[in-house]
C-alpha atoms as a PDB file:
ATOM      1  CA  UNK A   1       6.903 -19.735  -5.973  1.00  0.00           C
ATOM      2  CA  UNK A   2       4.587 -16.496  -5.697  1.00  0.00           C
ATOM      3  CA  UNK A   3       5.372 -13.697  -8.235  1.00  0.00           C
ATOM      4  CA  UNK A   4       4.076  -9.870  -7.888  1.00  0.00           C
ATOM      5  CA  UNK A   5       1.322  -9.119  -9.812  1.00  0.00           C
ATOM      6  CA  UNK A   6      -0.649  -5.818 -10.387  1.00  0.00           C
ATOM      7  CA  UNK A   7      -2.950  -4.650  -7.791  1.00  0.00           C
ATOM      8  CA  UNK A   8      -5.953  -2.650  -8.356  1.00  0.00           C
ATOM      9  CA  UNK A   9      -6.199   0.294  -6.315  1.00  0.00           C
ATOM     10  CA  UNK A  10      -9.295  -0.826  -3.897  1.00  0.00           C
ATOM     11  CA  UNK A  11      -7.478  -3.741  -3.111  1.00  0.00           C
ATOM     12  CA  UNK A  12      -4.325  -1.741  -2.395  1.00  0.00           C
ATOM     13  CA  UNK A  13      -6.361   0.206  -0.019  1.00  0.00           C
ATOM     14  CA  UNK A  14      -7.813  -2.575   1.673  1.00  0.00           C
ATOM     15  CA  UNK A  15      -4.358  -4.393   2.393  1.00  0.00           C
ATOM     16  CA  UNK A  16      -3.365  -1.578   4.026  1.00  0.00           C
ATOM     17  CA  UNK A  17      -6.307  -1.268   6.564  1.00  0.00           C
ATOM     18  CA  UNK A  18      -5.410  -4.696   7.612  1.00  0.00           C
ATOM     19  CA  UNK A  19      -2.359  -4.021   8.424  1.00  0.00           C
ATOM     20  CA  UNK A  20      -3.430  -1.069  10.533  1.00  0.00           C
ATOM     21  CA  UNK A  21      -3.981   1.989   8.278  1.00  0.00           C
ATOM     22  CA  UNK A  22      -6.315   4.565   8.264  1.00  0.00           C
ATOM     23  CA  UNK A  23      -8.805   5.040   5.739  1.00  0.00           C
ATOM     24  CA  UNK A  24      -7.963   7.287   2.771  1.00  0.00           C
ATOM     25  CA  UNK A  25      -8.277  11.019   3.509  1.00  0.00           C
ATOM     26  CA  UNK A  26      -8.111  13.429   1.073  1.00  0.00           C
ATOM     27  CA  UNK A  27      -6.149  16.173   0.825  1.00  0.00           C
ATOM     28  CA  UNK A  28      -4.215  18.162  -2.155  1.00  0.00           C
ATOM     29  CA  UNK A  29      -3.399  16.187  -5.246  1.00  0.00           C
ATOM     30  CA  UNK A  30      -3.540  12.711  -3.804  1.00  0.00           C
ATOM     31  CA  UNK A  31      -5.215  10.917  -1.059  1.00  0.00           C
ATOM     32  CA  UNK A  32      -3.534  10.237   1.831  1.00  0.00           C
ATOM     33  CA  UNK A  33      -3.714   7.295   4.685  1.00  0.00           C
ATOM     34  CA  UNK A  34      -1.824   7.503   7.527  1.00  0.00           C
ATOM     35  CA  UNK A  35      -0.292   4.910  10.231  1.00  0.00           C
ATOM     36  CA  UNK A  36       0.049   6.074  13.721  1.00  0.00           C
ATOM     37  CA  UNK A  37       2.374   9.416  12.914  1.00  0.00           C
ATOM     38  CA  UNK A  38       3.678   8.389   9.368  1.00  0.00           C
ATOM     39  CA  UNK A  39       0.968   9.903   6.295  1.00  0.00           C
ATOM     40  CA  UNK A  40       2.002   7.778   2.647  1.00  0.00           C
ATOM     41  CA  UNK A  41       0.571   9.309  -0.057  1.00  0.00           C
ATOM     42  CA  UNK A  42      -1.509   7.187  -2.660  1.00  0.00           C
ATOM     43  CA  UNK A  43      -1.442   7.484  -6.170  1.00  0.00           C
ATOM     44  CA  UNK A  44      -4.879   7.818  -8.098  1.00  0.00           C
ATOM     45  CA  UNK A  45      -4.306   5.551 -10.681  1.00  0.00           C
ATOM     46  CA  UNK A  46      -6.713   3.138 -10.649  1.00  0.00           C
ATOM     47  CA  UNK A  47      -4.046  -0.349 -11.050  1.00  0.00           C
ATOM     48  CA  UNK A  48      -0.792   0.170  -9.575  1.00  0.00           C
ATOM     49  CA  UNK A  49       1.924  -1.841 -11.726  1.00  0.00           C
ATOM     50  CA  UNK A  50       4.238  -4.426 -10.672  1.00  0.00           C
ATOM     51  CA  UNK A  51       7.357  -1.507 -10.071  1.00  0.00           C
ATOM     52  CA  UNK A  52       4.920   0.844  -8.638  1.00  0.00           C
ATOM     53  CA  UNK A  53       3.764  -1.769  -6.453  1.00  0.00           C
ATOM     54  CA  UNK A  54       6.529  -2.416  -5.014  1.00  0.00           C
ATOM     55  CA  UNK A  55       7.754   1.032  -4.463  1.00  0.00           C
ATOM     56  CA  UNK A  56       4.962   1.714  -2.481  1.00  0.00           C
ATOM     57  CA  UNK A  57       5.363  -1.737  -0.616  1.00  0.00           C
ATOM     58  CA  UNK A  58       9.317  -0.368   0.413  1.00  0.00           C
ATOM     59  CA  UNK A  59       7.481   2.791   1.864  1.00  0.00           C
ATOM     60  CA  UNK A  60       5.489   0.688   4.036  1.00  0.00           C
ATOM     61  CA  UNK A  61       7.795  -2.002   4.995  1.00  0.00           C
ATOM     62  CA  UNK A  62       9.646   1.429   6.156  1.00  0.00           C
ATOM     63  CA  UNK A  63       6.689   2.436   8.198  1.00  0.00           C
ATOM     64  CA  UNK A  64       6.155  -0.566   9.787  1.00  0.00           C
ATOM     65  CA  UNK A  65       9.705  -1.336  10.315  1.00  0.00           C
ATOM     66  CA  UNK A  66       9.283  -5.047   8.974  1.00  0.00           C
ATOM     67  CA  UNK A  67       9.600  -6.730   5.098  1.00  0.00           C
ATOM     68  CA  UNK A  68       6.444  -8.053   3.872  1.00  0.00           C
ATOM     69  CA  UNK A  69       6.730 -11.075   1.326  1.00  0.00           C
ATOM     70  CA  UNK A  70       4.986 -11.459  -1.599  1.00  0.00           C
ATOM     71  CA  UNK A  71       2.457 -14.859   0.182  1.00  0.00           C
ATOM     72  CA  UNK A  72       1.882 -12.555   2.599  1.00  0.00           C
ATOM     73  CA  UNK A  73       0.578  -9.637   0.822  1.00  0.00           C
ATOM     74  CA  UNK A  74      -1.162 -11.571  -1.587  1.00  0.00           C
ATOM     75  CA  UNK A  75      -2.603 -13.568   1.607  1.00  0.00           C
ATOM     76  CA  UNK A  76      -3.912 -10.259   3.252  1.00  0.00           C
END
């Protein structure tokens, strides 16, 4: 069975594109990417940790309006 594991931030960023985000933009303290009307905010650390990670995944699952499992986000 897959388990989470850390995630660098450049591969964070690239996930996200394929599943249909903008690239980062910057603006105030963080950067910011943004799907269709919905803007998520990225932290600037450079490896996000496993309970970060997955904070951030519950925002986008929210966004997209789907759950994404852990083969599929280590398959993107």
């Amino acid at each position: 069975m897959a388990r989470w594991a850390p995630c660098k931030r450049r591969a964070f960023i690239a996930k996200l594109s394929r599943l249909g985000f903008t690239p980062p933009e910057p603006g105030g303290r963080h950067f910011y990417i943004r799907y269709g009307t919905y803007t998520l905010a990225i932290p600037s650390n450079p490896e996000y940790s496993v309970p970060q990670l997955k904070m951030l995944l519950k925002e986008v699952e929210q966004i997209l309006g789907r759950e994404i499992s852990v083969s599929e986000w280590q398959s993107l």
